[in-house]
Protein backbone atom coordinates (compact mmCIF):
# COMPACT_ATOMS: atom_id res chain seq x y z
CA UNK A 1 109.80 93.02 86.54
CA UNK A 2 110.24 96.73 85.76
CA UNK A 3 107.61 99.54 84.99
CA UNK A 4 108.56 103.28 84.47
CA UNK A 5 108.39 105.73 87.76
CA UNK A 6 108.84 109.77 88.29
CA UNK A 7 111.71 109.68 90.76
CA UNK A 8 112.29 113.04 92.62
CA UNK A 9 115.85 114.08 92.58
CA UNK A 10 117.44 116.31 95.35
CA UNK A 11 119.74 118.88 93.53
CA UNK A 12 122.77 118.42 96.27
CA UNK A 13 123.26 121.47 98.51
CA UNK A 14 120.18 123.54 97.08
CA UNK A 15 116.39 123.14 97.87
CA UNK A 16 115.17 122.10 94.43
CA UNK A 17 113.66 119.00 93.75
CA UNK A 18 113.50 117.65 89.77
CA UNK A 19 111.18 114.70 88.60
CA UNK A 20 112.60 112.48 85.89
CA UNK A 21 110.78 109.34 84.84
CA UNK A 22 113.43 105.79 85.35
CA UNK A 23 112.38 102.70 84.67
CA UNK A 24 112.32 101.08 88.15
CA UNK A 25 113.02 97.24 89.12
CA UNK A 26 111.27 95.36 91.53
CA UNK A 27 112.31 91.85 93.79
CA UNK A 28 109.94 89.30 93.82
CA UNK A 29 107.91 90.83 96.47
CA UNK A 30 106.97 93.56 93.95
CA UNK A 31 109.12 96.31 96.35
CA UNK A 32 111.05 98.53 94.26
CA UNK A 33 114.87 97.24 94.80
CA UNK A 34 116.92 99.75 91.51
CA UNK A 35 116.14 101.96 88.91
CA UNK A 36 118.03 103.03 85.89
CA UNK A 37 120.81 105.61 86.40
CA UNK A 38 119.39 107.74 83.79
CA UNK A 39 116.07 108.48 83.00
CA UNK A 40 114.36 107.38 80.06
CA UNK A 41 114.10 108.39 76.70
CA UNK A 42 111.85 107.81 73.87
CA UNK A 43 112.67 106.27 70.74
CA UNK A 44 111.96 103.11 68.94
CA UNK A 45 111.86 100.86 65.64
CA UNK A 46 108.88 102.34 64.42
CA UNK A 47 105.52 104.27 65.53
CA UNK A 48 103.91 101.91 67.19
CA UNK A 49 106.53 101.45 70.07
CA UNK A 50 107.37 105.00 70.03
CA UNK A 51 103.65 105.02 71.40
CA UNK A 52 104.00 102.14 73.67
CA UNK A 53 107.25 103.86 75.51
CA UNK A 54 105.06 106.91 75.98
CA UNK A 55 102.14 105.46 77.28
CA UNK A 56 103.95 103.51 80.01
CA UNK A 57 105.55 107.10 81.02
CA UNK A 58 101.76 108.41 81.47
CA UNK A 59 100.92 105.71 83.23
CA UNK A 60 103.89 106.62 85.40
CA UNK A 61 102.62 110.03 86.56
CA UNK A 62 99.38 108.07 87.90
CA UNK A 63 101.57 106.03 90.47
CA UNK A 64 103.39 107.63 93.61
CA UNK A 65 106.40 109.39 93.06
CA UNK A 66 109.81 107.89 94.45
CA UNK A 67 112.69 109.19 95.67
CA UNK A 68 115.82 108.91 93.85
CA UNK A 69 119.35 108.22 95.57
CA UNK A 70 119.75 108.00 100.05
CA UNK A 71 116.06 108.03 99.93
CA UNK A 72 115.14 105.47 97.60
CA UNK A 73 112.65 103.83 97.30
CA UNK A 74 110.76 106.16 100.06
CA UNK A 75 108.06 107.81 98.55
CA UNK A 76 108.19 111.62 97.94
C-alpha cells in the first residue's frame, strides 16, 4: 500500500527545513517502511487523472508530516 505524504527535508549543515510531497510505502502493519526518492509530480493520460494525482496530494497536507532521511518515518 502507498498514499502520498509531505516529508520534511533537513537541508544538511543549515537550519532550513523544505516539505516535498513522496509517495510513501507502508508494511503490512500500515507503519510507513520507504518513500520515493523524489517527490512527486503531476502528470497523467488525460484530465481526469491529472485530478486524481492532485487530490491525493491535498489529502496529503491533512495527514502528519514525516521526516525524510535519519529521521524517517518520525513525525516532524
Amino acid at each position: 500500500m502507498w498514499n502520498h505524504r509531505v516529508l520534511a527535508h533537513k537541508v544538511q549543515g543549515q537550519k532550513e527545513i523544505y516539505l516535498e510531497i513522496h509517495e510513501v510505502y507502508y508494511d503490512d502493519n500500515n507503519k510507513p517502511n520507504g518513500y520515493t526518492k523524489d517527490p512527486v509530480s503531476v502528470g497523467g493520460s488525460d484530465k481526469k487523472e491529472i485530478i486524481w494525482a492532485l487530490n491525493r496530494m491535498l489529502e496529503s497536507v491533512d495527514k502528519p508530516i514525516l521526516w525524510a532521511d535519519e529521521k524517517f518515518p518520525a513525525v516532524y
